[in-house]
PDB file of N, CA and C in Angstrom:
ATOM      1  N   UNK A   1     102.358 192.088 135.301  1.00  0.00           N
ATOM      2  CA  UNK A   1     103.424 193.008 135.606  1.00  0.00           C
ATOM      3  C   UNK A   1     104.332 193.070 134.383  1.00  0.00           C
ATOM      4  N   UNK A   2     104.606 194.014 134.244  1.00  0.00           N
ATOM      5  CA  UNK A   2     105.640 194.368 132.905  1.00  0.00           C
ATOM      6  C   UNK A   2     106.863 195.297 133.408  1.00  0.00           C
ATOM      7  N   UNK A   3     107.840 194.468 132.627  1.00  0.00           N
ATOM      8  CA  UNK A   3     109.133 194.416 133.127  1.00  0.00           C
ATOM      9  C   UNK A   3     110.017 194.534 132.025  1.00  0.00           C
ATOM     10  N   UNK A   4     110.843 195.669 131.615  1.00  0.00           N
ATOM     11  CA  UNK A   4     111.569 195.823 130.428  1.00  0.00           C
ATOM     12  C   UNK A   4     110.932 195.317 128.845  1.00  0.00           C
ATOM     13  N   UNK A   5     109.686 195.624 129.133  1.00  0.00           N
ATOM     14  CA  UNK A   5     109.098 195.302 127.632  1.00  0.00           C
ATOM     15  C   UNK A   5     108.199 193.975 127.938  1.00  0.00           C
ATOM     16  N   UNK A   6     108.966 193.379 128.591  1.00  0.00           N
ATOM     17  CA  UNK A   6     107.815 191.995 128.812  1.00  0.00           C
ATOM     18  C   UNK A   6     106.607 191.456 129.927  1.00  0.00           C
ATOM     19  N   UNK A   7     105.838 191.387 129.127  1.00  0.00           N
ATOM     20  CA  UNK A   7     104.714 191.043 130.296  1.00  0.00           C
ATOM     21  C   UNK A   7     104.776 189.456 131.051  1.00  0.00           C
ATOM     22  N   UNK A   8     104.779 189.693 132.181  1.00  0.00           N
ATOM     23  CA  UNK A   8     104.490 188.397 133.094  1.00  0.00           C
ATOM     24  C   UNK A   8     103.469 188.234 133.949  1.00  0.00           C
ATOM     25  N   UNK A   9     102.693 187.580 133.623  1.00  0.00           N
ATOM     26  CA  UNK A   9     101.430 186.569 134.443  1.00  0.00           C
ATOM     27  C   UNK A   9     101.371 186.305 135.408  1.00  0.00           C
ATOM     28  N   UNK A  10     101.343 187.053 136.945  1.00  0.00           N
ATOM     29  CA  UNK A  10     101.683 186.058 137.757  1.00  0.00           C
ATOM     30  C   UNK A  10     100.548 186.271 138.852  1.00  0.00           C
ATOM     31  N   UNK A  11     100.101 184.828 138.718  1.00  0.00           N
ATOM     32  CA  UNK A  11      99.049 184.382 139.261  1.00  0.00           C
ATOM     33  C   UNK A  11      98.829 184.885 141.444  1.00  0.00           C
ATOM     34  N   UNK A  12      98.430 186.113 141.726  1.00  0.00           N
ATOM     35  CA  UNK A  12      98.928 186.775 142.969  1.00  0.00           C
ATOM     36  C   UNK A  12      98.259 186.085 144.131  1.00  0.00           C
ATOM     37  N   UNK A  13      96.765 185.638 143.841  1.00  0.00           N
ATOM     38  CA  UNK A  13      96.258 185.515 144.798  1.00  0.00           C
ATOM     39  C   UNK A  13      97.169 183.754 145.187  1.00  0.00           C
ATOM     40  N   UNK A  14      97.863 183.082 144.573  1.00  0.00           N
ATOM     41  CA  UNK A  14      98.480 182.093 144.655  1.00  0.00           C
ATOM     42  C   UNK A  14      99.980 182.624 145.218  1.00  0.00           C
ATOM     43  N   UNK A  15     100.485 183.178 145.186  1.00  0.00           N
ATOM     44  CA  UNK A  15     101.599 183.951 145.694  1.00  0.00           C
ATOM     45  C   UNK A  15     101.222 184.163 147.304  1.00  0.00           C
ATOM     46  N   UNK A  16     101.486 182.898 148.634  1.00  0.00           N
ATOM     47  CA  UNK A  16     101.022 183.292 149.176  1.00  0.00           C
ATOM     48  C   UNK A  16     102.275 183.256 150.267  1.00  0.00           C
ATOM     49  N   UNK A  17     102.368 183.789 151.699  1.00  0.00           N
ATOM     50  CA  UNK A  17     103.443 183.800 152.487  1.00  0.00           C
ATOM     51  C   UNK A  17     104.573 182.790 152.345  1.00  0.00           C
ATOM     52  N   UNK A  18     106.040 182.962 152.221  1.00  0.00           N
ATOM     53  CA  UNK A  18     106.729 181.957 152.282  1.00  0.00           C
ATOM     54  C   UNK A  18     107.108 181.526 150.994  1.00  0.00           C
ATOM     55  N   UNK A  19     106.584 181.850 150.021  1.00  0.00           N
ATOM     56  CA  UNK A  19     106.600 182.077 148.955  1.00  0.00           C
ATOM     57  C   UNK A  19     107.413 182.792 147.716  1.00  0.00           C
ATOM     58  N   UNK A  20     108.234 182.208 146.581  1.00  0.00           N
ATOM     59  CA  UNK A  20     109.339 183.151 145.879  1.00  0.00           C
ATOM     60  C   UNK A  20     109.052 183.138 144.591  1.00  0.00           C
ATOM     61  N   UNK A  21     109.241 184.536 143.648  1.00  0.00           N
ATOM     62  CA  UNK A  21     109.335 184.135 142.408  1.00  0.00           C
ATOM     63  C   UNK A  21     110.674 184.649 141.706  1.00  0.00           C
ATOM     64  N   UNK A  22     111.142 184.167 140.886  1.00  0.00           N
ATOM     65  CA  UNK A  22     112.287 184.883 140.323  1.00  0.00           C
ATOM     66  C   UNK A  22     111.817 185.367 138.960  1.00  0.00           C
ATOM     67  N   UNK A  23     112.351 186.979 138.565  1.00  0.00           N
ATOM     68  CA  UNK A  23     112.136 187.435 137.238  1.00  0.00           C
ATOM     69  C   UNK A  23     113.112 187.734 136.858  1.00  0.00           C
ATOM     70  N   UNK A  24     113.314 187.118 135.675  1.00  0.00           N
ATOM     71  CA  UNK A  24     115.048 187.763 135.174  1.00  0.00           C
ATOM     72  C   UNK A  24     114.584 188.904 134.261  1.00  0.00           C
ATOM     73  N   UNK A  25     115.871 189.971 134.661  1.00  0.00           N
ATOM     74  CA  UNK A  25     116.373 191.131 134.211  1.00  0.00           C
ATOM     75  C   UNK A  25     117.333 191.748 134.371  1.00  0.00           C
ATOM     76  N   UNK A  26     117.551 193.107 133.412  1.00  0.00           N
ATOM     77  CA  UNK A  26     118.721 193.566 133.385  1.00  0.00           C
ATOM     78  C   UNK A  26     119.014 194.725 134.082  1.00  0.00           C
ATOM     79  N   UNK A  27     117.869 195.392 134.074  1.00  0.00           N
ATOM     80  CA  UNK A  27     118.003 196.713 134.406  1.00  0.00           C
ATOM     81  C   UNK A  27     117.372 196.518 136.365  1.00  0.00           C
ATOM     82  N   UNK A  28     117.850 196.151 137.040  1.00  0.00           N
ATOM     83  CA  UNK A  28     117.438 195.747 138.272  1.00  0.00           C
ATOM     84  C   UNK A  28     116.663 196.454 139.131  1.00  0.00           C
ATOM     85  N   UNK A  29     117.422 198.128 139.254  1.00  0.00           N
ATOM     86  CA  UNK A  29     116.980 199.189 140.109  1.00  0.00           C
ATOM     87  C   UNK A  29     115.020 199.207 139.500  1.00  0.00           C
ATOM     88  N   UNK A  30     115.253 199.559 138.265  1.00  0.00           N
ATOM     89  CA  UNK A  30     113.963 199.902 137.758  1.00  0.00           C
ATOM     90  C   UNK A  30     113.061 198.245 137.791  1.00  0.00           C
ATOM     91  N   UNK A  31     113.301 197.249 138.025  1.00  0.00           N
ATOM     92  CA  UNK A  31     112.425 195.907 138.327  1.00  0.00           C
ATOM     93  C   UNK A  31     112.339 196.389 140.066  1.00  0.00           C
ATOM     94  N   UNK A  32     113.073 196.495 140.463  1.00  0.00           N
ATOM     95  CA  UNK A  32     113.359 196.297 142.041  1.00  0.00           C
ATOM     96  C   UNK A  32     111.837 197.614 142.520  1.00  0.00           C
ATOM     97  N   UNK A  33     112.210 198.623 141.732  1.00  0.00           N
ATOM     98  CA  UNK A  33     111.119 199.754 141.951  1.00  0.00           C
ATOM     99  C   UNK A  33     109.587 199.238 141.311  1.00  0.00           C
ATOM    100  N   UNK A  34     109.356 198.837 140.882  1.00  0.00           N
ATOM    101  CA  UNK A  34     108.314 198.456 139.693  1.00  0.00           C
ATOM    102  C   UNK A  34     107.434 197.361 140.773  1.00  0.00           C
ATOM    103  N   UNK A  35     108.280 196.293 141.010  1.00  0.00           N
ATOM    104  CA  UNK A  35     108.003 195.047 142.003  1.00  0.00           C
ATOM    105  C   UNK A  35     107.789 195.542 143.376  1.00  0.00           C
ATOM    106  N   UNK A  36     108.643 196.636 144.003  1.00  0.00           N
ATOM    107  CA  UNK A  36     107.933 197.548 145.266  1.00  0.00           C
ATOM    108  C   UNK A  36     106.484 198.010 144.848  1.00  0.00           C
ATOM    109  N   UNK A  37     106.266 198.812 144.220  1.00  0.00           N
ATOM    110  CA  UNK A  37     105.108 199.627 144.128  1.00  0.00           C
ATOM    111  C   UNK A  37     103.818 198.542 143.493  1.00  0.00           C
ATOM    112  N   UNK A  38     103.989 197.398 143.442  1.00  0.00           N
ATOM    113  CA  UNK A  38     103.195 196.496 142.785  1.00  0.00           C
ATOM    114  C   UNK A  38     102.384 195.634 144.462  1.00  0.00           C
ATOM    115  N   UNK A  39     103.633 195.848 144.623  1.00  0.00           N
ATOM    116  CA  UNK A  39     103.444 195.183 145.981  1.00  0.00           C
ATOM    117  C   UNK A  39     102.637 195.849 147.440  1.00  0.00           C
ATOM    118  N   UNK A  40     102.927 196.854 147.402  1.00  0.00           N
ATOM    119  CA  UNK A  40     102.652 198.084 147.956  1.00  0.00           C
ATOM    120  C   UNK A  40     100.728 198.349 147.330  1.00  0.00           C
ATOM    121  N   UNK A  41     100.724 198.176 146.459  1.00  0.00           N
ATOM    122  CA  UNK A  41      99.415 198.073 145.603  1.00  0.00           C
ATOM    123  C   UNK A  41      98.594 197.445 146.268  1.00  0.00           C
ATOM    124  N   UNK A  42      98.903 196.030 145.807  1.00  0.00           N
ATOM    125  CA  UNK A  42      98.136 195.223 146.976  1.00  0.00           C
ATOM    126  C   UNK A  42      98.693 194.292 148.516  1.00  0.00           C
ATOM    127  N   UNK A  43      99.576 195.604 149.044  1.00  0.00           N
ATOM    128  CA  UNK A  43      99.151 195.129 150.250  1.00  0.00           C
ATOM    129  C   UNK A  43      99.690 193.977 150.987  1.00  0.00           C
ATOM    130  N   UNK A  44     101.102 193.387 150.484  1.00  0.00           N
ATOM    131  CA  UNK A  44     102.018 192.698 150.196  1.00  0.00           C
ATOM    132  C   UNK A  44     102.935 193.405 150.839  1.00  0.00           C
ATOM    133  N   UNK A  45     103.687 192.388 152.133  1.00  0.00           N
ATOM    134  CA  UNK A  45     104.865 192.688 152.501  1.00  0.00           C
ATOM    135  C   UNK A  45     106.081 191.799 151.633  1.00  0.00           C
ATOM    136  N   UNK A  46     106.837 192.535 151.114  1.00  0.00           N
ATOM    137  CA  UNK A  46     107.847 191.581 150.186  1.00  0.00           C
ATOM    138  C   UNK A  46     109.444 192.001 150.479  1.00  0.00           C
ATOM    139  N   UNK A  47     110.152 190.934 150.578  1.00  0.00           N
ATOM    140  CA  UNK A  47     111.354 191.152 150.684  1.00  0.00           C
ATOM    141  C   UNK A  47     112.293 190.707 148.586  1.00  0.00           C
ATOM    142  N   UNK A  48     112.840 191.535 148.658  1.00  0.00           N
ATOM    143  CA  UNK A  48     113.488 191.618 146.975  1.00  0.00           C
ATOM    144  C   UNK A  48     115.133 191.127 147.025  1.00  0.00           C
ATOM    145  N   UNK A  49     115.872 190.876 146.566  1.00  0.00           N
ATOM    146  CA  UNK A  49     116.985 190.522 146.331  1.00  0.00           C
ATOM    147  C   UNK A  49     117.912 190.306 144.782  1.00  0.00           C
ATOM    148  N   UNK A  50     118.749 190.829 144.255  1.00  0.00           N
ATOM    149  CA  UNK A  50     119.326 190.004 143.330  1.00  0.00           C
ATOM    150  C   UNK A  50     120.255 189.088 143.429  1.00  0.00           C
ATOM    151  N   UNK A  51     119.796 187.955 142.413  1.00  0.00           N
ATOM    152  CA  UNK A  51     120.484 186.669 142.678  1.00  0.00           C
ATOM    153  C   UNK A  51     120.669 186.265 140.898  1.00  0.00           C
ATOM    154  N   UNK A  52     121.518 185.545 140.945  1.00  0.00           N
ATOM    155  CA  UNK A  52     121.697 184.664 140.098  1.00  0.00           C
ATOM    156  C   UNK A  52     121.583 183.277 140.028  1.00  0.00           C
ATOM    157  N   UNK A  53     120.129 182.804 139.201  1.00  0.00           N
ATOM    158  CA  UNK A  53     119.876 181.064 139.255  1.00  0.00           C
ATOM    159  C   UNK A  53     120.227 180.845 137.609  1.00  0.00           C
ATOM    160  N   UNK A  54     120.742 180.063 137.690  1.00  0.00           N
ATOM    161  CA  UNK A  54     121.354 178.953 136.400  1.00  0.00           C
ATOM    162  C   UNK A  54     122.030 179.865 135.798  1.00  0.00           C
ATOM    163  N   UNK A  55     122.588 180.933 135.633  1.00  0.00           N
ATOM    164  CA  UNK A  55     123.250 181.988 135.089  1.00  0.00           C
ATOM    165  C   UNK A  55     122.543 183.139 134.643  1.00  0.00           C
ATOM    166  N   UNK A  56     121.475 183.231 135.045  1.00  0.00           N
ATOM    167  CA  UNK A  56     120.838 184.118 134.736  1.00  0.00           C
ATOM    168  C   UNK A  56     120.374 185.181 135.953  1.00  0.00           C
ATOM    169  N   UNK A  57     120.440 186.576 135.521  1.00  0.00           N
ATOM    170  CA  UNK A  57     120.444 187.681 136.277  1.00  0.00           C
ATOM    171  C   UNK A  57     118.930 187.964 137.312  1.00  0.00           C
ATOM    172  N   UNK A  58     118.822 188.634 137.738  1.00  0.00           N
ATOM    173  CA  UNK A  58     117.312 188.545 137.956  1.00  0.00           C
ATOM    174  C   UNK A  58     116.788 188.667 139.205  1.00  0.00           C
ATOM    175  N   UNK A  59     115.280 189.322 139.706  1.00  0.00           N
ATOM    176  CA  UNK A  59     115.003 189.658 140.843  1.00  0.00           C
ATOM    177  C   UNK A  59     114.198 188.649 141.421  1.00  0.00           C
ATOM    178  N   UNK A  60     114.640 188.319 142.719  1.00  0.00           N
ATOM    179  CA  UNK A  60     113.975 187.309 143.519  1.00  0.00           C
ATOM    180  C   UNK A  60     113.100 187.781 144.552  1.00  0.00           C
ATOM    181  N   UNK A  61     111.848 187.867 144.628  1.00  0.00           N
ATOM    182  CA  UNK A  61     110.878 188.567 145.302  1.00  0.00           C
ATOM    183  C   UNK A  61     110.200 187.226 146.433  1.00  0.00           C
ATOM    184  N   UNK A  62     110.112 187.370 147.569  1.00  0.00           N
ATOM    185  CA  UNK A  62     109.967 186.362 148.687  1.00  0.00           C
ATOM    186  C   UNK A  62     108.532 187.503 149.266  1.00  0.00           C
ATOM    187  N   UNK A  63     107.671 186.705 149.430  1.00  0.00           N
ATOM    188  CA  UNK A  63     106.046 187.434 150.181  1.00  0.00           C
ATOM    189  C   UNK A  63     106.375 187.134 151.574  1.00  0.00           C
ATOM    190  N   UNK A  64     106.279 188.059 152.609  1.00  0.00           N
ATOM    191  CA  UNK A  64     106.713 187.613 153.964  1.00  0.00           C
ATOM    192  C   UNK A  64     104.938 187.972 154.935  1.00  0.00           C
TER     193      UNK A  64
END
């Protein structure tokens, strides 16, 4: 998944219910849209949020 220029790895079939990842960014709306339609792809119910961990900005995506 690529996200403001940067690519991230993330291992999906391990991403499994109950489950969170956080991606930091800036531009949120356009991660928040990007991380829907990824999800939506395969078939993934996901709940999204922004949060801030250790001071850093960033979208927190939970697999439900």
């Amino acid at each position: 998944m690529t996200l403001e220029g940067i690519n991230y790895r993330i291992n999906w079939k391990t991403f499994v219910r109950g489950t969170s990842i956080f991606i930091p960014c800036l531009n949120v709306p356009t991660a928040k849209a990007t991380a829907r339609a990824l999800a939506k792809r395969l078939r993934f119910k996901v709940l999204t949020k922004v949060v801030i961990s250790d001071g850093i900005q960033g979208l927190r995506i939970w697999r439900l």
